[in-house]
N, C-alpha and C. Protein backbone atom coordinates (compact mmCIF):
# COMPACT_ATOMS: atom_id res chain seq x y z
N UNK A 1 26.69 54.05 112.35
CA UNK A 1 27.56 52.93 112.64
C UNK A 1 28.66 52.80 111.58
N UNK A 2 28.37 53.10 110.25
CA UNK A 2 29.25 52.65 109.44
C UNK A 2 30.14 53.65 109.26
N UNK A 3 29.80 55.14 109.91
CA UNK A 3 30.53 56.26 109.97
C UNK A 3 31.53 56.20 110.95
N UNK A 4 31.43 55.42 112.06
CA UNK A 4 31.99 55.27 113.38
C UNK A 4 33.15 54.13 112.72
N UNK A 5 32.82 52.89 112.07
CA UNK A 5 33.65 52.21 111.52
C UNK A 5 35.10 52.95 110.45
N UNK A 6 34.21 53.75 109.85
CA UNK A 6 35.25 54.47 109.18
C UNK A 6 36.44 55.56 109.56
N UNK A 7 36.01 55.92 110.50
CA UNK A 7 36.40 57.08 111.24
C UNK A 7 37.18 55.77 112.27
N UNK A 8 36.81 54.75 112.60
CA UNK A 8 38.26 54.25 113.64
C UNK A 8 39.15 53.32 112.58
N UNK A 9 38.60 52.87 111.06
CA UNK A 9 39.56 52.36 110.30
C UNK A 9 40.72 53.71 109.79
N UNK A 10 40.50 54.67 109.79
CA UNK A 10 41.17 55.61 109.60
C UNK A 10 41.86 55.57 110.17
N UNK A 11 41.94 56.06 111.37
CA UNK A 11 42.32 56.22 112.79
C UNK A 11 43.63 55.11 112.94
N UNK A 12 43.05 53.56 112.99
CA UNK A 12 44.41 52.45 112.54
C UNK A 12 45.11 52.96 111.03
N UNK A 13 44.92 53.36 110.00
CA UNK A 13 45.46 53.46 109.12
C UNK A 13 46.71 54.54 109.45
N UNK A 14 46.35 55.38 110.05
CA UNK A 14 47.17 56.56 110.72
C UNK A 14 48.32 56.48 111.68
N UNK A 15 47.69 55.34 112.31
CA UNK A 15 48.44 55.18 113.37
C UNK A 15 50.05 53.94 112.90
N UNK A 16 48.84 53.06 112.33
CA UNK A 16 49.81 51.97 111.16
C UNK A 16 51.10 52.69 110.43
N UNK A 17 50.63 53.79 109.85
CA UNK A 17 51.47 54.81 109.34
C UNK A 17 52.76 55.16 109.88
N UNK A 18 52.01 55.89 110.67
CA UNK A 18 53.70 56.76 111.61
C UNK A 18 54.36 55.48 112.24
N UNK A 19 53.70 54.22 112.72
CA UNK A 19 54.66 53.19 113.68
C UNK A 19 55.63 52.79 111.87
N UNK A 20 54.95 52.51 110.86
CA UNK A 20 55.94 52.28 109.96
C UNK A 20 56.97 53.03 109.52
N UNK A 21 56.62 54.48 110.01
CA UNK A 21 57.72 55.19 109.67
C UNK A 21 58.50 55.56 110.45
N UNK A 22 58.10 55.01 111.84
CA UNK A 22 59.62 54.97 112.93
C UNK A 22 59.78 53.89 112.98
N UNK A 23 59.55 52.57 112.39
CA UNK A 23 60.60 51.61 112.20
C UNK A 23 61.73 51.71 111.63
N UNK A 24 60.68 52.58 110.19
CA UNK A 24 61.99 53.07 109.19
C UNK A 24 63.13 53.83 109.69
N UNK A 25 62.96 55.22 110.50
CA UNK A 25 63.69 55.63 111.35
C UNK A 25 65.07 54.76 112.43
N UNK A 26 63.74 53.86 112.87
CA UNK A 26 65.01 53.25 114.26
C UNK A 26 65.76 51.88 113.14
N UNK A 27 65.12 51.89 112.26
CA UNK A 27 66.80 50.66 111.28
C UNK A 27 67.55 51.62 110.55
N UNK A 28 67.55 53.20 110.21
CA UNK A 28 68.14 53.58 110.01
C UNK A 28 69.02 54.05 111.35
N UNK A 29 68.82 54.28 112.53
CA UNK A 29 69.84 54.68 113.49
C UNK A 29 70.41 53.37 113.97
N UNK A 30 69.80 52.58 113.63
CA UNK A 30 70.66 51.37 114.38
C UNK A 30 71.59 50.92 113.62
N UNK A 31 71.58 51.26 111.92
CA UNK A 31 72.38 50.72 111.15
C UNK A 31 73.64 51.86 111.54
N UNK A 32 73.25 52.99 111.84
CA UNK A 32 74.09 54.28 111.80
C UNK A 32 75.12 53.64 113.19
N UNK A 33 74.23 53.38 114.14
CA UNK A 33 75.00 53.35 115.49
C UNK A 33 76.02 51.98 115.57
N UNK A 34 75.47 51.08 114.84
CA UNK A 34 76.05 49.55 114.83
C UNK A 34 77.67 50.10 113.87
N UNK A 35 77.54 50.98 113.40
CA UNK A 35 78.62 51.56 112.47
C UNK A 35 79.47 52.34 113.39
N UNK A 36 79.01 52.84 114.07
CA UNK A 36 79.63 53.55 114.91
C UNK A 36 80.18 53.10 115.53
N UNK A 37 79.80 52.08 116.57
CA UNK A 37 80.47 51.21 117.74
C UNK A 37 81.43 50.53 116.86
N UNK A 38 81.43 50.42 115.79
CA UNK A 38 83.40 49.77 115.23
C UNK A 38 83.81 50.99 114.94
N UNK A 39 83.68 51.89 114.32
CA UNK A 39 84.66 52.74 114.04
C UNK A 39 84.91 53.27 115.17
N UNK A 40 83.78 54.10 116.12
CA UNK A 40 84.43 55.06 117.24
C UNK A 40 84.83 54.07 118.83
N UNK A 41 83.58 53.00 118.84
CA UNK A 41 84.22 52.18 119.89
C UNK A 41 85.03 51.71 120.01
N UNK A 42 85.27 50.59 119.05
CA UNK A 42 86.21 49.80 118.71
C UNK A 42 87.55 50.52 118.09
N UNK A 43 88.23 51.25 116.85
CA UNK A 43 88.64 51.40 116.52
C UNK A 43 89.17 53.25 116.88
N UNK A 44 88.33 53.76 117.02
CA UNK A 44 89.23 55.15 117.53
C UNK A 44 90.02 55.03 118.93
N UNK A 45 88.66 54.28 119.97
CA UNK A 45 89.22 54.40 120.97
C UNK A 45 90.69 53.31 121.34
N UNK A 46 90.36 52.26 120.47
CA UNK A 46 91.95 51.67 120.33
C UNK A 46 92.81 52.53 119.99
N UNK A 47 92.78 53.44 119.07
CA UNK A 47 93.71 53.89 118.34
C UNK A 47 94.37 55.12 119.17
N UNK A 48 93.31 55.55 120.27
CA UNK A 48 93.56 56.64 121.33
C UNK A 48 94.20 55.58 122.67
N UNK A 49 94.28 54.72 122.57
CA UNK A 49 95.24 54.28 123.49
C UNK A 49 94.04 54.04 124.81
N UNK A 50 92.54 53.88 124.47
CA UNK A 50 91.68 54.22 125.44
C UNK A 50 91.15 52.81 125.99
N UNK A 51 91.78 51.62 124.65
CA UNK A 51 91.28 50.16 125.27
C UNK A 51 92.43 49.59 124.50
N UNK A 52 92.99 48.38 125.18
CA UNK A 52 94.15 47.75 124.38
C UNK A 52 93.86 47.22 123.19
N UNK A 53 94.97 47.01 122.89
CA UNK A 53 94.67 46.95 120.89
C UNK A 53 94.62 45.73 121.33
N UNK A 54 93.25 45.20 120.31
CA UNK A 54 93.21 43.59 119.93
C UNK A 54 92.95 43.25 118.61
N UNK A 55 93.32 42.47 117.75
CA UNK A 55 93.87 42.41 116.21
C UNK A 55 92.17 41.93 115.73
N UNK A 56 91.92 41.30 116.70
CA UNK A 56 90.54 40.39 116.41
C UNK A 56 89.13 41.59 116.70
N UNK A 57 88.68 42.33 117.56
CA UNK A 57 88.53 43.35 117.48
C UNK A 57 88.37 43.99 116.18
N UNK A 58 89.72 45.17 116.12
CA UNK A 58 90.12 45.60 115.17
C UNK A 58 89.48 44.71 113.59
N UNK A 59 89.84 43.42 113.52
CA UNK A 59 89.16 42.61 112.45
C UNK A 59 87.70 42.54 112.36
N UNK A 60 87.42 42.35 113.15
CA UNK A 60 86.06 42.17 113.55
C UNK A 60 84.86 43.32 113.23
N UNK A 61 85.80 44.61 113.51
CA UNK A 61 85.05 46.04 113.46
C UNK A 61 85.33 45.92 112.03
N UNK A 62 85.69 46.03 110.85
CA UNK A 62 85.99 46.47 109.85
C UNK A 62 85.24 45.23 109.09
N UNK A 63 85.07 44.17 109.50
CA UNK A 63 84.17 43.33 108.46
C UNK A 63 82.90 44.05 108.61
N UNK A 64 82.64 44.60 110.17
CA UNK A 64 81.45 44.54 110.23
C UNK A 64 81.00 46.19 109.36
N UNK A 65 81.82 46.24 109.20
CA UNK A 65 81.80 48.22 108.35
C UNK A 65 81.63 47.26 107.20
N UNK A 66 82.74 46.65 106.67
CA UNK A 66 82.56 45.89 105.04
C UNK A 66 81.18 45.57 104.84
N UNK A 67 80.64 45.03 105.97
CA UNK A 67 79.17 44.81 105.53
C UNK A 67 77.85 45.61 105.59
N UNK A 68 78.01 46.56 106.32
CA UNK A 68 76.93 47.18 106.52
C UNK A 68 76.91 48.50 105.74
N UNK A 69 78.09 49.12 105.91
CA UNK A 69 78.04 50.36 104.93
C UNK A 69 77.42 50.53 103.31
N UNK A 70 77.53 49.23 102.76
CA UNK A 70 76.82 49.18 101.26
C UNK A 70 75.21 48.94 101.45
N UNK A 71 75.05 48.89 102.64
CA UNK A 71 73.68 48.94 102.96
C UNK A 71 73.12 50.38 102.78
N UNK A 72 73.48 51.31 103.66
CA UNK A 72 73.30 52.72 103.69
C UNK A 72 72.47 53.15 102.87
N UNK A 73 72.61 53.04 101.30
CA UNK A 73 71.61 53.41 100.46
C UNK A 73 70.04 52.76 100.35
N UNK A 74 69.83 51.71 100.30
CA UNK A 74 69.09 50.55 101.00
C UNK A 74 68.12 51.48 101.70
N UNK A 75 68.76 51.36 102.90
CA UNK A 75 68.26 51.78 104.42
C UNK A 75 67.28 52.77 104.39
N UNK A 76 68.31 53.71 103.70
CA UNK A 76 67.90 55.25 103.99
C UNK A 76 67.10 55.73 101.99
N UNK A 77 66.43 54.44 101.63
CA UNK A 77 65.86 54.75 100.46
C UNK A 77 64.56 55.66 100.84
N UNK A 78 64.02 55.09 102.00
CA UNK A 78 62.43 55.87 102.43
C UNK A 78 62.88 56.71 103.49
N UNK A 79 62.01 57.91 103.24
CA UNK A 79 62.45 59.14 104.01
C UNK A 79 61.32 58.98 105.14
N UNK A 80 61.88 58.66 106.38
CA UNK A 80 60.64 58.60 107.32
C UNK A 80 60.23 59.82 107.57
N UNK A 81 60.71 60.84 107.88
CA UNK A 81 59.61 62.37 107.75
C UNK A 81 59.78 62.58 109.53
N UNK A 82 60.37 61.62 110.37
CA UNK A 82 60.28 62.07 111.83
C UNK A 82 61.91 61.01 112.41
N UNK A 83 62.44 61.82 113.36
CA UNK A 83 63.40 61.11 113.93
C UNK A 83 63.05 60.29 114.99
N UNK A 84 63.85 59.34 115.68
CA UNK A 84 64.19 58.40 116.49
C UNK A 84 63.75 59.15 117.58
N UNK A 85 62.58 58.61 118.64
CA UNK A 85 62.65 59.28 119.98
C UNK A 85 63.87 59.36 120.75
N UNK A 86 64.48 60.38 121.28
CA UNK A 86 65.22 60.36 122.30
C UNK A 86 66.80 59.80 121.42
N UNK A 87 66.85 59.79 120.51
CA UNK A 87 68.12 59.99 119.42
C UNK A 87 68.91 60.98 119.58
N UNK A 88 70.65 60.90 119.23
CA UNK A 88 71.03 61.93 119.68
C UNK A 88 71.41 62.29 117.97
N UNK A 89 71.55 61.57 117.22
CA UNK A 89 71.78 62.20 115.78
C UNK A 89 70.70 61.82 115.14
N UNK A 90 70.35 61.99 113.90
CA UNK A 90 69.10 62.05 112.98
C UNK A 90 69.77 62.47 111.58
N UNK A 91 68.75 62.50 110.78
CA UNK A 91 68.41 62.17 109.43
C UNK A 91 67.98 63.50 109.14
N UNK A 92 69.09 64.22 107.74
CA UNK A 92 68.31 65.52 107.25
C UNK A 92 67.64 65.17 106.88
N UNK A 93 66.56 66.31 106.04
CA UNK A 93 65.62 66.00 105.47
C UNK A 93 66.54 66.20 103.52
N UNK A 94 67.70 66.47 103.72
CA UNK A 94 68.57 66.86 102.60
C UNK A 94 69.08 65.43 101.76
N UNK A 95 69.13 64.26 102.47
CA UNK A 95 69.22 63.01 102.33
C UNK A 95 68.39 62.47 101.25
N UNK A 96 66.47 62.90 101.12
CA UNK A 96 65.85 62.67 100.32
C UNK A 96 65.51 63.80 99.05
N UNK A 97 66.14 65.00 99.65
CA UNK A 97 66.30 66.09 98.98
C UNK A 97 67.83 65.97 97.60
N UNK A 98 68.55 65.37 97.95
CA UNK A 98 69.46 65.32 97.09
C UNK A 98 70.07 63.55 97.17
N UNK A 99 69.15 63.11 96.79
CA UNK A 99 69.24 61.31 97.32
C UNK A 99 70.63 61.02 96.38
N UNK A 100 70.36 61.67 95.23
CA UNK A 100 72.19 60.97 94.31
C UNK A 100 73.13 61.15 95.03
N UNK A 101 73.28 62.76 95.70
CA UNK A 101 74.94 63.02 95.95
C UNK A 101 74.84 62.46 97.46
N UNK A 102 73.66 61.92 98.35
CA UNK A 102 73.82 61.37 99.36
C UNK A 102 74.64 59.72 99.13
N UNK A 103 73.91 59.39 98.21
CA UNK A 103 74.44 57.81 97.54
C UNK A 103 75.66 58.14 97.17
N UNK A 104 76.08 59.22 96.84
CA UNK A 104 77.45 59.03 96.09
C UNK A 104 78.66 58.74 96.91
N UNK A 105 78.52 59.50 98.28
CA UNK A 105 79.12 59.45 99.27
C UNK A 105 78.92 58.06 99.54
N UNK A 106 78.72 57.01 99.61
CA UNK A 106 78.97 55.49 99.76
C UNK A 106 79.91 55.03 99.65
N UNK A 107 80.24 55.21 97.99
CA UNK A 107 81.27 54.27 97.36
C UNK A 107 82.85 54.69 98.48
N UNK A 108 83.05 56.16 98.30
CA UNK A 108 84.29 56.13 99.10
C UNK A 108 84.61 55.60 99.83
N UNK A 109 83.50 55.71 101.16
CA UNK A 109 83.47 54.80 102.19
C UNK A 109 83.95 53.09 101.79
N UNK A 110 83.32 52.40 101.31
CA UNK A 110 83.39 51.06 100.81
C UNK A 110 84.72 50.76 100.13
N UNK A 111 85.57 51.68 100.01
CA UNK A 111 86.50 52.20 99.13
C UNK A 111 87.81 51.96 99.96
N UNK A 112 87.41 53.38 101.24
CA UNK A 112 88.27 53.47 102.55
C UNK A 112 88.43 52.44 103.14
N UNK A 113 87.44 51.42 103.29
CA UNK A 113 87.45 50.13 104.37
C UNK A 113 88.28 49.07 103.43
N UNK A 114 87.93 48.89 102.07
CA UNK A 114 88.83 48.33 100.73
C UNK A 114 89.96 48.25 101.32
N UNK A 115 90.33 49.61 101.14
CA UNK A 115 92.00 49.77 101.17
C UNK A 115 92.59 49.32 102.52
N UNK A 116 91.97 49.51 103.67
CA UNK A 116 92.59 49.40 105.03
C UNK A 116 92.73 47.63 105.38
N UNK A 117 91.51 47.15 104.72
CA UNK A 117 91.40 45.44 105.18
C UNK A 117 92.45 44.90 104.66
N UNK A 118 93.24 44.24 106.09
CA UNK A 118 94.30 43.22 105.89
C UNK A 118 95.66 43.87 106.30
N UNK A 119 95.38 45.34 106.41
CA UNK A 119 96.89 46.30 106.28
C UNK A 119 96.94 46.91 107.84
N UNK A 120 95.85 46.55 108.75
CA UNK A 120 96.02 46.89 110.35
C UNK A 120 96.68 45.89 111.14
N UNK A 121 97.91 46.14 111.27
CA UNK A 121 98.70 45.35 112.25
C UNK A 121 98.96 45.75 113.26
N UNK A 122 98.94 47.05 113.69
CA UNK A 122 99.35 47.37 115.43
C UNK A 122 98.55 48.83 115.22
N UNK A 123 98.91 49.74 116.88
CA UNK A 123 97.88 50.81 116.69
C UNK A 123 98.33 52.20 115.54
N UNK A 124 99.61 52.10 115.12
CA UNK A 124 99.79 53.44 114.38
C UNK A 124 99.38 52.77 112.88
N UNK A 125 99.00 51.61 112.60
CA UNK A 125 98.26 51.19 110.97
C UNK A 125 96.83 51.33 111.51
N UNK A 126 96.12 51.64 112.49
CA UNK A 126 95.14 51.65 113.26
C UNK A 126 94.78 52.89 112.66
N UNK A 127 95.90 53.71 113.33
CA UNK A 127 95.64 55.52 113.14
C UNK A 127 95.11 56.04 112.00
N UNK A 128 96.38 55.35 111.00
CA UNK A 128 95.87 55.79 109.77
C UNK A 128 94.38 54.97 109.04
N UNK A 129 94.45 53.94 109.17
CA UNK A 129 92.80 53.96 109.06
C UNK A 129 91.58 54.28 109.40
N UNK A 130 91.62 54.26 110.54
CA UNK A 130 90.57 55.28 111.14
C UNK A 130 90.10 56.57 110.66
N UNK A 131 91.45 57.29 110.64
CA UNK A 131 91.57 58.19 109.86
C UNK A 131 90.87 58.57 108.39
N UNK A 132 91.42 57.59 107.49
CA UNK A 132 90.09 56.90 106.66
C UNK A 132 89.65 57.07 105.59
N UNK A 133 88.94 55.61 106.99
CA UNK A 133 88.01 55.90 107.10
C UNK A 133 86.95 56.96 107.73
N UNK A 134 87.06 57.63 108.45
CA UNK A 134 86.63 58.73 109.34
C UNK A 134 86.52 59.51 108.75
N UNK A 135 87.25 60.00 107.51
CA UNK A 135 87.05 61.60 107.01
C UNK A 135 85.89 61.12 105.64
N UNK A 136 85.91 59.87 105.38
CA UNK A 136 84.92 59.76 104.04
C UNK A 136 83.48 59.22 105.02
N UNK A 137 83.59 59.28 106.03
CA UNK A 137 82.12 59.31 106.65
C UNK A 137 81.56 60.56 107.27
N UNK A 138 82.87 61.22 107.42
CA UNK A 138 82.37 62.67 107.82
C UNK A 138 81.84 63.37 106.30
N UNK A 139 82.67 63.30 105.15
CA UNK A 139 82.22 63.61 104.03
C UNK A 139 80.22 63.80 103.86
N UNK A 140 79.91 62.62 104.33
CA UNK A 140 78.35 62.74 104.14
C UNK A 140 77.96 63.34 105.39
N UNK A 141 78.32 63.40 106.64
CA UNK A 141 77.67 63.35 107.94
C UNK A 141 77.47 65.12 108.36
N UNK A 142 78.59 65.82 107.27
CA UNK A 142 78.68 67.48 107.18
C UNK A 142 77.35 68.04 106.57
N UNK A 143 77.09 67.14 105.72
CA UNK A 143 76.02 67.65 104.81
C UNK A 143 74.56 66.86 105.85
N UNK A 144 74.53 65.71 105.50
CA UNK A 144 73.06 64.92 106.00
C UNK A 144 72.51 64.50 107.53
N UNK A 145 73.75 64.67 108.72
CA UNK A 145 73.47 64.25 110.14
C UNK A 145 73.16 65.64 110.70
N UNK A 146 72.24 65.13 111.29
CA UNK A 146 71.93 66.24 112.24
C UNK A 146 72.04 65.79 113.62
N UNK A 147 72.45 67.11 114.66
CA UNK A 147 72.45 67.02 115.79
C UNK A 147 71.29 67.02 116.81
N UNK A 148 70.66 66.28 117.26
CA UNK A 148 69.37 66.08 117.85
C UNK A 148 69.62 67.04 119.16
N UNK A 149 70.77 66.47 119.93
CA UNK A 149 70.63 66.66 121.54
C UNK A 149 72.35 67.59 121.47
């Protein structure tokens, strides 16, 4: 009996496990994707002429980068060890492998959005921010994103 107890407290301990480490997983893609939908929803596809420019929008996407991007390090402090079911990008495993120069890539970012807030007035101040911002998020995303699907 007390072998049977142990063997199914295990069993929850295991299971407790991996659900904690795809939580960890799905707040790291959601922080990733919530980032995304301003820069590529909101802000590229304005800038491609693909939804009309709206100033508020446009404002709106870039606070919401101001705030979440200094998160990033945060987020992605615990290495969950498994990706997001049915995710189309993911998490190297190079992220916890070289955790400084992953962090380092932050500041630019936080840097890029710095410089652009307040200076987007129509879609060609659009362009060039996007812009970027876009190349100091690709900066990390060459090295640490992987392509799932």
């Amino acid at each position: 009996m007390i072998r049977t107890v142990a063997i199914v407290g295990a069993l929850l301990l295991g299971v407790g496990a991996v659900m904690a480490q795809q939580d960890v997983a799905v707040k790291q893609d959601n922080l990733m994707r919530a980032q995304a939908k301003s820069l590529y929803t909101v802000m590229l596809k304005t800038a491609k002429g693909e939804i009309p420019y709206n100033q508020a929008a446009v404002d709106n996407a870039i606070k919401e980068l101001e705030e979440s991007v200094p998160k990033i390090a945060t987020v992605f402090a615990t290495n969950p060890k498994q990706q997001v079911v049915n995710a189309t990008y993911g998490s190297s495993q190079k992220v916890w492998q070289h955790k400084a120069d992953f962090d380092s890539k932050i500041p630019p970012v936080v840097k890029a959005i710095a410089d652009v807030k307040g200076k987007i007035k129509d879609k060609a101040s659009l362009k060039v921010a996007y812009t970027n911002i876009n190349d100091r998020c690709n900066d990390c995303h060459e090295t640490y994103r992987l392509k799932l699907k």
